[in-house]
Protein backbone atom coordinates (compact mmCIF):
# COMPACT_ATOMS: atom_id res chain seq x y z
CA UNK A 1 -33.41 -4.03 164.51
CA UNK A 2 -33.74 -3.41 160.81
CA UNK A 3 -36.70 -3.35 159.17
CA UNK A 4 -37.90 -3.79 155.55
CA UNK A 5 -39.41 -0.25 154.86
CA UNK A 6 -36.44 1.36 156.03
CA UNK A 7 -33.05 1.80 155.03
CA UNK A 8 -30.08 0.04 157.10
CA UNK A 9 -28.29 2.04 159.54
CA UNK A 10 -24.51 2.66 160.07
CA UNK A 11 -23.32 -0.69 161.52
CA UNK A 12 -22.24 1.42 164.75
CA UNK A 13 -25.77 2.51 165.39
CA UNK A 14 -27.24 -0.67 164.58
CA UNK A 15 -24.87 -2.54 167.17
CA UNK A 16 -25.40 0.00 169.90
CA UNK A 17 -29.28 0.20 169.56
CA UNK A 18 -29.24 -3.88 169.82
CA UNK A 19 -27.36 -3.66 172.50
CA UNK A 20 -29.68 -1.12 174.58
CA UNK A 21 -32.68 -3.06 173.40
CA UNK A 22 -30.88 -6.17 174.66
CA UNK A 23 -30.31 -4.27 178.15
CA UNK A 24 -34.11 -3.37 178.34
CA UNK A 25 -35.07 -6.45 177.62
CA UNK A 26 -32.54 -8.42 179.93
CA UNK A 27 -31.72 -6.47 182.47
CA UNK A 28 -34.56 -3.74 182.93
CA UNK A 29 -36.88 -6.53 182.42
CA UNK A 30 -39.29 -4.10 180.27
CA UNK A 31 -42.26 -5.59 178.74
CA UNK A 32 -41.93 -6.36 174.71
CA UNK A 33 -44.16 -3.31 173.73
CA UNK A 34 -42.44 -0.84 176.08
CA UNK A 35 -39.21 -1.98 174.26
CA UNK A 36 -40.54 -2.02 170.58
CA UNK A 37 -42.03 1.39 171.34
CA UNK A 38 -38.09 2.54 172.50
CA UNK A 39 -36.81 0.52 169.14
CA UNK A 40 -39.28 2.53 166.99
CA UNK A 41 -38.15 5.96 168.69
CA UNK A 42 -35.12 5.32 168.55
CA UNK A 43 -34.92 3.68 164.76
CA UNK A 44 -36.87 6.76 163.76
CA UNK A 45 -33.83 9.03 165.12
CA UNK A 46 -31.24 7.31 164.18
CA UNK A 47 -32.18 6.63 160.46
CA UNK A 48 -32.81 10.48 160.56
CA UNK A 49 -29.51 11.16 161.97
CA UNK A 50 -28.13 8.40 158.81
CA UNK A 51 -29.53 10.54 156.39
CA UNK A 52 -28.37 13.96 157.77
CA UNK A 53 -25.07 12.29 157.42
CA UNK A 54 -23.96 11.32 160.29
CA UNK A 55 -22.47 7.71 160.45
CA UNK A 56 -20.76 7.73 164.01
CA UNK A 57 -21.42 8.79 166.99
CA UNK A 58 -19.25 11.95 166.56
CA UNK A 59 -22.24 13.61 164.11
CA UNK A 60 -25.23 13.04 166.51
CA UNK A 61 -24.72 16.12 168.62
CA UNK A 62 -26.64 18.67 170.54
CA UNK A 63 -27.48 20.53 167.13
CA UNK A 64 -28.18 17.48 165.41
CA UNK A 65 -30.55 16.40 168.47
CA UNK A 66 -32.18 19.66 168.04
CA UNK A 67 -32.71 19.65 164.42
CA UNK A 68 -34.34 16.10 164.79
CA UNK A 69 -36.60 17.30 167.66
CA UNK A 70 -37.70 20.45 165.63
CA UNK A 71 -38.37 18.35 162.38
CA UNK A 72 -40.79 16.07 165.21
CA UNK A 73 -42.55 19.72 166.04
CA UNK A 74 -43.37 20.66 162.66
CA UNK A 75 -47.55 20.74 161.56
CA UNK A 76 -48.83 17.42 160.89
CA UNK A 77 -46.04 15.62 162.96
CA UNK A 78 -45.83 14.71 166.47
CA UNK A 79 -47.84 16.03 169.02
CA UNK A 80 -46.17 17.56 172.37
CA UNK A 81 -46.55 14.38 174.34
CA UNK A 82 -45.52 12.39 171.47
CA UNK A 83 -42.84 14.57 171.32
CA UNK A 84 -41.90 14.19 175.05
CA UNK A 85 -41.66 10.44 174.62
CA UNK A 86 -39.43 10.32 171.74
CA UNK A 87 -37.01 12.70 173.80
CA UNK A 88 -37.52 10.49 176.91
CA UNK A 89 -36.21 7.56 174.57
CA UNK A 90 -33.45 9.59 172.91
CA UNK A 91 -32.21 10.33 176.58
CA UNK A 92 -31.96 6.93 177.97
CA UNK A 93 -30.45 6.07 175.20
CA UNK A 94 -27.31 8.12 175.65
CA UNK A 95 -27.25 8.00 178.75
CA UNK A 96 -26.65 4.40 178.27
CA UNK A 97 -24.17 4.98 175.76
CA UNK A 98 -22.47 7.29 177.90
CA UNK A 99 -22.23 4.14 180.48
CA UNK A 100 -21.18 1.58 178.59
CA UNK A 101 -18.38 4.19 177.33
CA UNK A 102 -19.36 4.16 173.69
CA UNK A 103 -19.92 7.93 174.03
CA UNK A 104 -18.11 10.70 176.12
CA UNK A 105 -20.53 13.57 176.00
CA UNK A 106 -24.40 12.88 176.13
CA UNK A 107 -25.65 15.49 173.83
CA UNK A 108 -29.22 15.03 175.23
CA UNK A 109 -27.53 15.97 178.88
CA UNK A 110 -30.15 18.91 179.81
CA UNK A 111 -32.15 18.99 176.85
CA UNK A 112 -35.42 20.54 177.50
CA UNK A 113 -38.50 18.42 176.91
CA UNK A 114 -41.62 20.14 175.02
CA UNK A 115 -43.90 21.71 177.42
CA UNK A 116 -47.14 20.08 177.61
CA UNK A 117 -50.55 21.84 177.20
CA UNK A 118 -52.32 22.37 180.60
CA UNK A 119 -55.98 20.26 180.55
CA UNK A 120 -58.78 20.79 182.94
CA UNK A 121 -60.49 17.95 184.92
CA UNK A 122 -63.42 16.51 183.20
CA UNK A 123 -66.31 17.58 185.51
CA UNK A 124 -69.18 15.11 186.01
CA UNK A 125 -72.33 15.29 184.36
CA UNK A 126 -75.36 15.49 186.47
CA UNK A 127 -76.40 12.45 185.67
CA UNK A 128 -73.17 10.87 186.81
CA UNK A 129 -73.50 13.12 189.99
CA UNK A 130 -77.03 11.72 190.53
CA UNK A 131 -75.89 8.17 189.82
CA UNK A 132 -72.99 8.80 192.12
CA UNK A 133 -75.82 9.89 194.99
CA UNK A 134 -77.89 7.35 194.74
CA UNK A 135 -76.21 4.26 194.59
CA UNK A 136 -74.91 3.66 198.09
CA UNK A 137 -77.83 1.30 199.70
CA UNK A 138 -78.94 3.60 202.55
CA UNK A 139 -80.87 0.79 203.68
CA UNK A 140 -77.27 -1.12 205.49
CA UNK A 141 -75.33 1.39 208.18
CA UNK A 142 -72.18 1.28 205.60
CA UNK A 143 -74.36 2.73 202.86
């Protein structure tokens, strides 16, 4: 999955992200932009990871996974929910490396997702309400 603007990756992270983005593709059966969303996630992590100096699997720990997810949290980054999904992608990724053996300890095992703000229903205006009223035809028994 390399791509022009960025640098390569570590062949070991290159083979094991083609090979999970094979697996979504061919045996999750995900649809092209659900998987291109996971390749950009997880691209975005691992070149991170590259550049913090890790080039196996043995330097993307727990504290490494942390760093990365606070970098995502700082102002003008990632908002929570954006946040949320690049952990969600991070997490099925090594939990897919942890199947396929290429890991032994998933250091995203427990990791806490960002807690997402709270919103309130949008109420109805009263024009909606009215509009809601008055359109069943009261003329037929089911209106």
């Amino acid at each position: 999955m390399k791509t022009p603007d960025r640098p390569p990756l570590p062949a070991v992270f290159e083979n094991a992200l083609d090979r999970y983005l094979g697996h979504l593709q061919v045996e999750r059966n995900l649809a092209g932009n659900t998987i291109m969303a996971y390749g950009r996630d997880l691209q975005g992590f691992l070149t991170w990871l590259a550049a913090a100096g890790a080039d196996s699997w043995a330097g993307a720990g727990r504290n490494r996974l942390m760093a990365y997810m606070l970098k995502l949290a700082e102002p003008g980054c990632l908002s929570p929910r954006s946040r949320a999904r690049v952990l969600s992608s991070i997490r099925a990724f090594f939990k897919f490396l942890e199947a396929e053996k290429i890991i032994d300890n998933n250091p995203a095992h427990n990791f806490e997702s960002p807690r997402l703000p709270l919103s309130l229903p949008k109420a109805l205006s009263r024009d909606d309400v009215r509009r809601l009223v008055e359109a069943p035809d009261v003329s037929t028994p089911l209106g």
